[in-house]
Structure formats: C-alpha cells, structure tokens
N, C-alpha and C. Protein backbone atom coordinates (compact mmCIF):
# COMPACT_ATOMS: atom_id res chain seq x y z
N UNK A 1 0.82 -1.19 0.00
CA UNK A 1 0.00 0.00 0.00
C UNK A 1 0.87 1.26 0.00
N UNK A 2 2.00 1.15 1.12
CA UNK A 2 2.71 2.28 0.65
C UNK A 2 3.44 2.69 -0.66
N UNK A 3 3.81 1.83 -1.57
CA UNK A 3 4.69 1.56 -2.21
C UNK A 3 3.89 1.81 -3.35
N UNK A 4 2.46 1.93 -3.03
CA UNK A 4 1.23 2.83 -4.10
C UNK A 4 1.42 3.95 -4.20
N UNK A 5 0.97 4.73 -2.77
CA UNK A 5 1.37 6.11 -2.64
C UNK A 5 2.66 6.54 -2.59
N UNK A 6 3.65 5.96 -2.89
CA UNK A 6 4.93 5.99 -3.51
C UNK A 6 4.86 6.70 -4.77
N UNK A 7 4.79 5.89 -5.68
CA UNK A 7 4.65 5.74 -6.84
C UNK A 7 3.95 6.78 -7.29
N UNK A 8 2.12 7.17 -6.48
CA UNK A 8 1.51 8.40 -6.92
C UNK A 8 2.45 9.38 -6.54
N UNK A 9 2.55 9.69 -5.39
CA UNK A 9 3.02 10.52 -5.35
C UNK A 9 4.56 11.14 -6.29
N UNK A 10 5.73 10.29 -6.20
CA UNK A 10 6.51 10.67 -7.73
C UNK A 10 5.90 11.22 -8.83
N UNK A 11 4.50 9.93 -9.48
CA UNK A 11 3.94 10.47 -10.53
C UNK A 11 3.80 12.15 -10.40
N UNK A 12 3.43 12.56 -8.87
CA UNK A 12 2.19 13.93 -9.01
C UNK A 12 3.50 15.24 -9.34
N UNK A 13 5.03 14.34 -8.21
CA UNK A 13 6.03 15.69 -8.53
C UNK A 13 6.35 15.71 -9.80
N UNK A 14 6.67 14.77 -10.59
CA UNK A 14 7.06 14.25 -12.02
C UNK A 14 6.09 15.44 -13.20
N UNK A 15 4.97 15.63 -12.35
CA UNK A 15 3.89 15.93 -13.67
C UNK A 15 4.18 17.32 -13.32
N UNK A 16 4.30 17.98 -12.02
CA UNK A 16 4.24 19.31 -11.78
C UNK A 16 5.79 19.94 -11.74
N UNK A 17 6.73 19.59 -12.06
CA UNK A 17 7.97 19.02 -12.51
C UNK A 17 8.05 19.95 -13.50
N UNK A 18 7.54 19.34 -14.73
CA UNK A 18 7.55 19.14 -15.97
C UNK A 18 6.70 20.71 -16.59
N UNK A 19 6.05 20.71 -16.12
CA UNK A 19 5.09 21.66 -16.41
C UNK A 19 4.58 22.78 -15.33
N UNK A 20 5.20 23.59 -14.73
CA UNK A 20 4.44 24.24 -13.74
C UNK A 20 3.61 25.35 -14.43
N UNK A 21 3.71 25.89 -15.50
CA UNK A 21 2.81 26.90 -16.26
C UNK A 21 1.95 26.43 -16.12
N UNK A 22 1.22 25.45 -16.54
CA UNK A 22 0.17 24.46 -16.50
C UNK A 22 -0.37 24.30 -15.09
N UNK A 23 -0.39 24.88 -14.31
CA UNK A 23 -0.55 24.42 -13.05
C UNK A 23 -2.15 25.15 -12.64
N UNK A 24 -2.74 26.07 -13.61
CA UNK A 24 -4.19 26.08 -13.44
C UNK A 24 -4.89 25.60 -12.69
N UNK A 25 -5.86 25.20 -11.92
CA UNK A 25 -6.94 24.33 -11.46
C UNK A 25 -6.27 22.95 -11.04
N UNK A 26 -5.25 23.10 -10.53
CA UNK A 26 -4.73 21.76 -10.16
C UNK A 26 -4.47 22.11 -8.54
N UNK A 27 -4.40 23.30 -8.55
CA UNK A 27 -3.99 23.82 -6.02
C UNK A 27 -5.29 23.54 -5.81
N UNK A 28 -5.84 23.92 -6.47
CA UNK A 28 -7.65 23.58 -6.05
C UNK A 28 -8.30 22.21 -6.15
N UNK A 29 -8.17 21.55 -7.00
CA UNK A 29 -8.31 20.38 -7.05
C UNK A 29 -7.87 19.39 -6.39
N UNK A 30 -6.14 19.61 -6.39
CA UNK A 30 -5.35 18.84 -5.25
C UNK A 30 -5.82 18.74 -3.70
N UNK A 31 -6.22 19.98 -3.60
CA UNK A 31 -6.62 20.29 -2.28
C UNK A 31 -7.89 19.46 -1.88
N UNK A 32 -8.31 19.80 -2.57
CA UNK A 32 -10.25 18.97 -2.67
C UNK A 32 -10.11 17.70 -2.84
N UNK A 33 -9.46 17.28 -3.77
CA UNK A 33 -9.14 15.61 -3.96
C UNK A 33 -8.39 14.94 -2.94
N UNK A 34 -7.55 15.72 -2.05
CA UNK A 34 -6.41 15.07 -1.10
C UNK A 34 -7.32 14.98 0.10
N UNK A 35 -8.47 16.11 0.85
CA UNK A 35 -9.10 15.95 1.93
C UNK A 35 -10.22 14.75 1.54
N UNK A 36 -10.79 14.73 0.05
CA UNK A 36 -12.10 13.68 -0.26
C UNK A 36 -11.65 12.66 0.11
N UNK A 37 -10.17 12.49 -0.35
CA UNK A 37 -9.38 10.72 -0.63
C UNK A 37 -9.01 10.52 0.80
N UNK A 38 -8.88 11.70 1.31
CA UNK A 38 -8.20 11.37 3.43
C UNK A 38 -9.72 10.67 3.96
N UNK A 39 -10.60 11.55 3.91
CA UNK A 39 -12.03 10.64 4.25
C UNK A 39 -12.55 9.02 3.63
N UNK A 40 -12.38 9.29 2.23
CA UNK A 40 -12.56 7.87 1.83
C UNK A 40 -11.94 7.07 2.40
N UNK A 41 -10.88 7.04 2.86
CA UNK A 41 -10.09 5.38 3.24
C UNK A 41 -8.86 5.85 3.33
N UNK A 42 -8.44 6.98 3.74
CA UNK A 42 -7.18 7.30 3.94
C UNK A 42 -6.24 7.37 2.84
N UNK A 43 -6.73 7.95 1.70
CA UNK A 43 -5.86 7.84 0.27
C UNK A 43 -5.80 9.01 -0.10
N UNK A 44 -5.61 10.03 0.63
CA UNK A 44 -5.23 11.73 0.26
C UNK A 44 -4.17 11.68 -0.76
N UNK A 45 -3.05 11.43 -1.24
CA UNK A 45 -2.49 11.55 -2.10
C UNK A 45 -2.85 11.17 -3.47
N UNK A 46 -3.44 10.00 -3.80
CA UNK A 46 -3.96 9.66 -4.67
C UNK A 46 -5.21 10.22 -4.73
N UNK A 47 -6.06 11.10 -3.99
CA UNK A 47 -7.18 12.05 -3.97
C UNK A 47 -6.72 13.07 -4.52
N UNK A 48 -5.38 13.84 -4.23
CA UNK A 48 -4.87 15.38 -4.81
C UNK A 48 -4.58 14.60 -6.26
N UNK A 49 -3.67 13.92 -6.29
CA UNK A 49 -3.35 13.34 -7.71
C UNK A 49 -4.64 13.52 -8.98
N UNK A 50 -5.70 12.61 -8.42
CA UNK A 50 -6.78 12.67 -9.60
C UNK A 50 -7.52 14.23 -9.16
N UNK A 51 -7.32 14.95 -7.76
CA UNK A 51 -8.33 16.28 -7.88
C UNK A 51 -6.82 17.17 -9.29
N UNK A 52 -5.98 17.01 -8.53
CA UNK A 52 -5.01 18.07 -9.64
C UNK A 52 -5.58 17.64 -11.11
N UNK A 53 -5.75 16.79 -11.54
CA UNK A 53 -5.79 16.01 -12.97
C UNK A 53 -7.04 16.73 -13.38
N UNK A 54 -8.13 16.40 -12.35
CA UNK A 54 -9.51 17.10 -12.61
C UNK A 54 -9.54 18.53 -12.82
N UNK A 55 -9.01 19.14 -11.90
CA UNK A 55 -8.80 20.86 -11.84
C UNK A 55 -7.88 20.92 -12.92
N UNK A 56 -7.69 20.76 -13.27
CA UNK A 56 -6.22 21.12 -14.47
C UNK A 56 -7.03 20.80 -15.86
N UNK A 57 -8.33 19.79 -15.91
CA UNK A 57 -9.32 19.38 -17.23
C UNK A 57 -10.21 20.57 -17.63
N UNK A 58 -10.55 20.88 -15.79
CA UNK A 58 -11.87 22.21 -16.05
C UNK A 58 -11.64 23.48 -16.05
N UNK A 59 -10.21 23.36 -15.67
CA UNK A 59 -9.52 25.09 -16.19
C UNK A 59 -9.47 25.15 -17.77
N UNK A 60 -8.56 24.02 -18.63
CA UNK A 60 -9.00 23.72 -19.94
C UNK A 60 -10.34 23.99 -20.59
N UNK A 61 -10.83 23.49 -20.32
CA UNK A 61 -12.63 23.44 -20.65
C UNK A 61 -12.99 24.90 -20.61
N UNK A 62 -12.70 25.64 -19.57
CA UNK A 62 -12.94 26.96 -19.01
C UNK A 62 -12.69 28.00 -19.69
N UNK A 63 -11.20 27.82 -20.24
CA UNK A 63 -10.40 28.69 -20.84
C UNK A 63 -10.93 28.46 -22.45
N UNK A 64 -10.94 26.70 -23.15
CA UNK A 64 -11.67 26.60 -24.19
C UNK A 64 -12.75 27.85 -24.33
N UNK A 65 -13.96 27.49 -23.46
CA UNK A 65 -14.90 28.58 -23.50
C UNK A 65 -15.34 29.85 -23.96
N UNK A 66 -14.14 30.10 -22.91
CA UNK A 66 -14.27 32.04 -22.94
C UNK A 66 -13.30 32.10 -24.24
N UNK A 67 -12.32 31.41 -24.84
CA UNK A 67 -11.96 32.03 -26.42
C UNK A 67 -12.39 31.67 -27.62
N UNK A 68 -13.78 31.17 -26.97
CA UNK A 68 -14.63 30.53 -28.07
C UNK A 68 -16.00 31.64 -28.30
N UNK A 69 -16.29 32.37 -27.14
CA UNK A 69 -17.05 33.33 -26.18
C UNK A 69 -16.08 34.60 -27.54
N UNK A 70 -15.26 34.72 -27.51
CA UNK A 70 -14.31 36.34 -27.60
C UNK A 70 -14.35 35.91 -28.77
N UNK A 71 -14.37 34.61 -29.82
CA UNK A 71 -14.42 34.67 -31.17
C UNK A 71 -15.64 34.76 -31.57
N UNK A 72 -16.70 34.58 -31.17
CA UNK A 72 -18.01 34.58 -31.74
C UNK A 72 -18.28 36.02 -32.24
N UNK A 73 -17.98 37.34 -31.76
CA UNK A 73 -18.65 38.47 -31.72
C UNK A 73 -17.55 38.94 -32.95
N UNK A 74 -16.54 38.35 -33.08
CA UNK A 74 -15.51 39.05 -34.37
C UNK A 74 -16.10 38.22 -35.60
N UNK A 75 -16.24 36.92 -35.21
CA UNK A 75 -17.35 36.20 -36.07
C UNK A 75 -18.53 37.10 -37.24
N UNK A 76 -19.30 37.25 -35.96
CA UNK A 76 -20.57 37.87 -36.26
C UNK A 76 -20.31 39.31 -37.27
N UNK A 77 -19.41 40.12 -36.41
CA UNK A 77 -18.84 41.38 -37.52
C UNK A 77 -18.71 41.10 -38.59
N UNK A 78 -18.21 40.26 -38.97
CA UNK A 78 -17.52 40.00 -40.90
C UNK A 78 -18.82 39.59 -41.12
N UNK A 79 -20.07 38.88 -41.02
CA UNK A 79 -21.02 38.74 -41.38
C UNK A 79 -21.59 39.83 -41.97
C-alpha cells in the first residue's frame, strides 16, 4: 500500500515538474481531492493526484470557452 502512494506521489512531482505553467486548477483540485481521498479510506495523495488532474481538465474546458465566447462576436462582424 505504501509503495502505491509511492509511486503516486513521484507520478504527481514528475507531472508538476515538468510543467508548472500548467498548473491552473490543479492547487484547487489537489486540495479537494487530497481531503475527499483522506475521508474515503485514507488515500489523500492519490485524492490530490486525480483532484489536480480534474482541476487542471476544467480550467482547460474553461479557458476553451471564454476564447470561443471572444471569437463569436468578431465572427458575427464580418457577417
């Protein structure tokens, strides 16, 4: 079992490592995912792991949005 949260945990420095620009919606997520996973069964690390993964999808999604939002109206002009 430890030798799980081993492993996540490397994975989580490995990913934030690599990429800290990217780090969007992942303090928030981590945070939320690490206290959910401490309640579930004592698996807070592997809780921040998949909350960072999650927060880091819906900042994406988010950001998709709003420059999809800011192209529509330059859109509409050339019409």
């Amino acid at each position: 079992m430890k030798s799980i949260l081993l492993a996540c945990a490397i994975a989580v420095s490995a990913i934030a490592a690599t990429s800290p620009a990217d780090a969007k919606g992942c303090i928030k997520g981590a945070v939320v995912g690490g206290v959910a996973g401490h309640y579930a069964g004592h698996h807070g690390v592997l809780g921040a792991a998949a909350g960072c993964l999650y927060g880091r999808h819906h900042a994406k999604e988010q950001e998709r949005q709003r420059q999809q939002q800011q192209a529509q109206p330059a859109q509409q002009d050339k019409l």
